[in-house]
C-alpha atoms as a PDB file:
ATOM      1  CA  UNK A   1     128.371  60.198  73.482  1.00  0.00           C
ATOM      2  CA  UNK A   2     127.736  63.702  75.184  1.00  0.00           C
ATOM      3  CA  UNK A   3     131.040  64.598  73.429  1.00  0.00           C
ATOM      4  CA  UNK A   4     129.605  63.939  69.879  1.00  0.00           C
ATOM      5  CA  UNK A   5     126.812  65.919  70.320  1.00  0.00           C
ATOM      6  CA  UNK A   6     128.316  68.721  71.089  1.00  0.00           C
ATOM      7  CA  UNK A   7     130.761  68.714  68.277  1.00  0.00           C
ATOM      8  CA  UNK A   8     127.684  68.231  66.086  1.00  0.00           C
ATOM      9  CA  UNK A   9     125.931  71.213  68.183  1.00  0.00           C
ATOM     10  CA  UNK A  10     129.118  73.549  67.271  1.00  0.00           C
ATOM     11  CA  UNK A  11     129.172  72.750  63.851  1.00  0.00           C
ATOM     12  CA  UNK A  12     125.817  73.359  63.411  1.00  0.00           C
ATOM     13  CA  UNK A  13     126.167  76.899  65.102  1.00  0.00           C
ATOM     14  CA  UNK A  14     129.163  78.040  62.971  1.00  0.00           C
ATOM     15  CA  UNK A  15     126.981  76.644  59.808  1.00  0.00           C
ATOM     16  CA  UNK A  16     124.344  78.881  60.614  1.00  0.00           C
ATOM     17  CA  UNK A  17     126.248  81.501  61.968  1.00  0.00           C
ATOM     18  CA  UNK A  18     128.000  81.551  58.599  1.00  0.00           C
ATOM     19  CA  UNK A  19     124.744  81.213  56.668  1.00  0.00           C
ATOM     20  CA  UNK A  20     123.275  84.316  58.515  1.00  0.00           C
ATOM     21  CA  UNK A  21     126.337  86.170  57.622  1.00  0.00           C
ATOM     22  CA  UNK A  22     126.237  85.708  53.848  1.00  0.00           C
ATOM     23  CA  UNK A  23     122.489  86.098  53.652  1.00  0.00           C
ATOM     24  CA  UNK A  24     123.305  89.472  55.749  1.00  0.00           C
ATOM     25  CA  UNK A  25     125.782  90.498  52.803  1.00  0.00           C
ATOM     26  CA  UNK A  26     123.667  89.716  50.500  1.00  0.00           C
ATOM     27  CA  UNK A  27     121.042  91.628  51.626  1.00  0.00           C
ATOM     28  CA  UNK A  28     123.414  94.742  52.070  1.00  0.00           C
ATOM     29  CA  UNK A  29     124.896  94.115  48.449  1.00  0.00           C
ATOM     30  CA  UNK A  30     121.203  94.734  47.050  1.00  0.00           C
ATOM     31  CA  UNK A  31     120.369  97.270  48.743  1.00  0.00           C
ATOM     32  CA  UNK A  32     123.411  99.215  47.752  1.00  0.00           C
ATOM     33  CA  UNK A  33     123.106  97.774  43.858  1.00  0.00           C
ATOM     34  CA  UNK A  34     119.301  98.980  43.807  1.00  0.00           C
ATOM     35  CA  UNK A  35     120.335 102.529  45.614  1.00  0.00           C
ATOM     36  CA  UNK A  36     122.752 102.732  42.613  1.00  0.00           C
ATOM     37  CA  UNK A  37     120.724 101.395  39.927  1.00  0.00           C
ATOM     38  CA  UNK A  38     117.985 104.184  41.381  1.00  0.00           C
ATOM     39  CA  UNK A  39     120.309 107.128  41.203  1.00  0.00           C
ATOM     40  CA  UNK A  40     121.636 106.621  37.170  1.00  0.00           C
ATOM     41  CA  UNK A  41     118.439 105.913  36.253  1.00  0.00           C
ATOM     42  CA  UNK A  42     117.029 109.279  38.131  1.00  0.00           C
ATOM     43  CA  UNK A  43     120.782 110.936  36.498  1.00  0.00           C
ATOM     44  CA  UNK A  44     119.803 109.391  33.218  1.00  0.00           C
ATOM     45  CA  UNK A  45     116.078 110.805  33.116  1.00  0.00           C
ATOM     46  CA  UNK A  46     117.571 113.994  34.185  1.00  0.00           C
ATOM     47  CA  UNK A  47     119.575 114.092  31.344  1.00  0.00           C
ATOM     48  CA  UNK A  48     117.045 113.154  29.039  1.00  0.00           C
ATOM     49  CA  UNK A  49     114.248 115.925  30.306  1.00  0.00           C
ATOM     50  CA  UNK A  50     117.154 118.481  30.589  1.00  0.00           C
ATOM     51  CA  UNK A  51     116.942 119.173  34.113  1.00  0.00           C
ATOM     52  CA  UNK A  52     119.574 119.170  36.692  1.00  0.00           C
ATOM     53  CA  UNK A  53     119.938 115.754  38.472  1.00  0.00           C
ATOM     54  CA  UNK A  54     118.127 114.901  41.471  1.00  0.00           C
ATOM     55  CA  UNK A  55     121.384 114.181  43.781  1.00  0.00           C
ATOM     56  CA  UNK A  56     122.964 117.047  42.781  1.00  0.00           C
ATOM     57  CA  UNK A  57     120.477 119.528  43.385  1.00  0.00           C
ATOM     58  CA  UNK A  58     120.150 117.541  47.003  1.00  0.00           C
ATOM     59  CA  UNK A  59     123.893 117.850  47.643  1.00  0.00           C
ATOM     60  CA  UNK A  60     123.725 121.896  46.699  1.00  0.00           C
ATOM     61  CA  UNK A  61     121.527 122.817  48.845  1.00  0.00           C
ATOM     62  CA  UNK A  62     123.342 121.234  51.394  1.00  0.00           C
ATOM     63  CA  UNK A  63     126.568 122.963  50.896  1.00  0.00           C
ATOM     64  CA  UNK A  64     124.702 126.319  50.318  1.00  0.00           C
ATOM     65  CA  UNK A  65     122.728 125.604  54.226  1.00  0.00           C
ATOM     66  CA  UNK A  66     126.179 124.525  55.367  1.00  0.00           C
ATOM     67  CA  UNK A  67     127.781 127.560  54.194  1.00  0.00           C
ATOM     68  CA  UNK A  68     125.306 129.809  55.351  1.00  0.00           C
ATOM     69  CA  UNK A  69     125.821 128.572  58.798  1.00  0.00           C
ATOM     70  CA  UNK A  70     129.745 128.397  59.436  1.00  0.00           C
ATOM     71  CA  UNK A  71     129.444 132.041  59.135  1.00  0.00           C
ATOM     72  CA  UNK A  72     128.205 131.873  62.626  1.00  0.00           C
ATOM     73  CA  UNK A  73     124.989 133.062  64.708  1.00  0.00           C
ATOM     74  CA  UNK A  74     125.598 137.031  64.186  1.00  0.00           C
ATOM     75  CA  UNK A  75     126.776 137.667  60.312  1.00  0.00           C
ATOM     76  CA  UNK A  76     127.108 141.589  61.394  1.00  0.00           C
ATOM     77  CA  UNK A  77     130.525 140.335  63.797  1.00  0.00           C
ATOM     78  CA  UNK A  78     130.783 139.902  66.909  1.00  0.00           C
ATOM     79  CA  UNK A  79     129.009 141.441  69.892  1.00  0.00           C
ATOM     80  CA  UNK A  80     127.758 145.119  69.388  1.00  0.00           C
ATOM     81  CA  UNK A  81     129.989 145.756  65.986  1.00  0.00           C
ATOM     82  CA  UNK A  82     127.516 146.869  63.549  1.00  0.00           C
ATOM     83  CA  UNK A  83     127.988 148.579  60.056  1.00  0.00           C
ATOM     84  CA  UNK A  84     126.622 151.484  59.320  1.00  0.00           C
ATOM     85  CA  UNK A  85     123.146 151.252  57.454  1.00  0.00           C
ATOM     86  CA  UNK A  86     123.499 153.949  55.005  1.00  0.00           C
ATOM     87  CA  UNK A  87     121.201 157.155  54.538  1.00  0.00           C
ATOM     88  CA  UNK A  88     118.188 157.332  56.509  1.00  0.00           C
ATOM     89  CA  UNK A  89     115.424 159.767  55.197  1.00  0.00           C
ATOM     90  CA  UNK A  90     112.698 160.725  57.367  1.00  0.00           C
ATOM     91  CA  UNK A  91     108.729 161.137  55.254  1.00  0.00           C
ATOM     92  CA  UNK A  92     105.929 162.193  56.308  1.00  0.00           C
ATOM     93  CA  UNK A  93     103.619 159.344  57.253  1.00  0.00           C
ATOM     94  CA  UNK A  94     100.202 159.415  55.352  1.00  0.00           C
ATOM     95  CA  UNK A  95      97.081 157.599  55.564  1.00  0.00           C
ATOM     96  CA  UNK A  96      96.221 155.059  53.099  1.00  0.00           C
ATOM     97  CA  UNK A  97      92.276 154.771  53.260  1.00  0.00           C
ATOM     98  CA  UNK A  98      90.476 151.453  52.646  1.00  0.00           C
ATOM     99  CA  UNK A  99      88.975 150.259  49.072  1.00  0.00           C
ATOM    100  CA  UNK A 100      85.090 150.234  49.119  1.00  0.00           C
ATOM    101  CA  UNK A 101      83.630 147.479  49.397  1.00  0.00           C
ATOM    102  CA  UNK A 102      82.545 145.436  46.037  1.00  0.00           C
ATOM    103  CA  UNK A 103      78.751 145.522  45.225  1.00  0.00           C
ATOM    104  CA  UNK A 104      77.426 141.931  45.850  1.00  0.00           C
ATOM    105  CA  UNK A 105      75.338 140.105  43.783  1.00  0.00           C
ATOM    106  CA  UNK A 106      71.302 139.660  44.612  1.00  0.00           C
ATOM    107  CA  UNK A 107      71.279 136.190  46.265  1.00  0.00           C
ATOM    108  CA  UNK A 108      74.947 135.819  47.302  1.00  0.00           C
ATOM    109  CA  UNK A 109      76.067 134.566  50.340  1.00  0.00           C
ATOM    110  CA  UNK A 110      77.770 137.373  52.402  1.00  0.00           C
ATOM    111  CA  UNK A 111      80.301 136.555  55.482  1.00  0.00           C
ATOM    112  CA  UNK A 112      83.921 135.722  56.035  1.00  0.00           C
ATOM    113  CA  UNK A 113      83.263 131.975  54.589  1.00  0.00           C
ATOM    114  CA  UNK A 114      85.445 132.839  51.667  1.00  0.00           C
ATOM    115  CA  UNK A 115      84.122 129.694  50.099  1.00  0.00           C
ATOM    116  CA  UNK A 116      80.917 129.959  49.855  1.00  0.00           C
ATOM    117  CA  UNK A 117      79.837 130.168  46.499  1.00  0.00           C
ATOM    118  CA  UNK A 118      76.439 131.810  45.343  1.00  0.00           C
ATOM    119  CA  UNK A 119      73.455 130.241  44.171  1.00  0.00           C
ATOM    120  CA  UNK A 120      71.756 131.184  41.591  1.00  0.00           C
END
C-alpha cells in the first residue's frame, strides 16, 4: 500500500507543479499584454496631443547619454594634448558697486526671512 501512495504523492506534485507553471505564464503573459496595451495607448495620446511619444523621447535620451560617454573621460584626447583656445584678450578689471538698497515700507518686516510678508 506504501507503493500507492506514493504514486498518488507524485502525481499530485507534477499536477501542481504543472499548475504553478501555467499560472506563472499567465501571469507573465499579462504583464507583458498590459505593458503593451500601456505604451500604444501613451503612442496613441501622443499622437493625438501632437507631442512626441513617451518611449521615444525615453530611448533618445538614452542614445544621446550613451553617445556622450563612448567618447571617453577626456573629450580634449588623451593625456596633456590640448587644442589651442583661441585669442585671449587681457581688460582691465573694474569694480561693479552694489545697488542701494530698496526703501521699505512703514510696518514691514525686515531680515533675511525672504518670506515674510508685511502686515498691514
Amino acid at each position: 500500500m506504501n507503493g500507492l501512495f506514493d504514486f498518488f504523492g507524485r502525481v499530485l506534485r507534477g499536477v501542481l507543479r504543472l499548475v504553478l507553471v501555467l499560472a506563472a505564464l499567465v501571469f507573465v503573459f499579462s504583464l507583458l499584454l498590459a505593458a503593451l496595451v500601456v505604451v500604444v495607448a501613451l503612442s496613441l495620446w501622443a499622437l493625438l496631443t501632437g507631442r512626441k511619444p513617451a518611449p521615444a523621447v525615453v530611448f533618445s535620451r538614452f542614445r544621446q547619454t550613451s553617445q556622450r560617454y563612448t567618447q571617453g573621460v577626456w573629450p580634449n584626447g588623451a593625456g596633456g594634448v590640448r587644442r589651442p583656445m583661441g585669442d585671449v584678450v587681457d581688460v582691465q578689471a573694474t569694480e561693479v558697486p552694489d545697488a542701494p538698497a530698496p526703501a521699505r515700507e512703514p510696518g514691514s518686516r525686515s531680515g533675511p526671512d525672504t518670506m515674510a510678508r508685511s502686515l498691514r
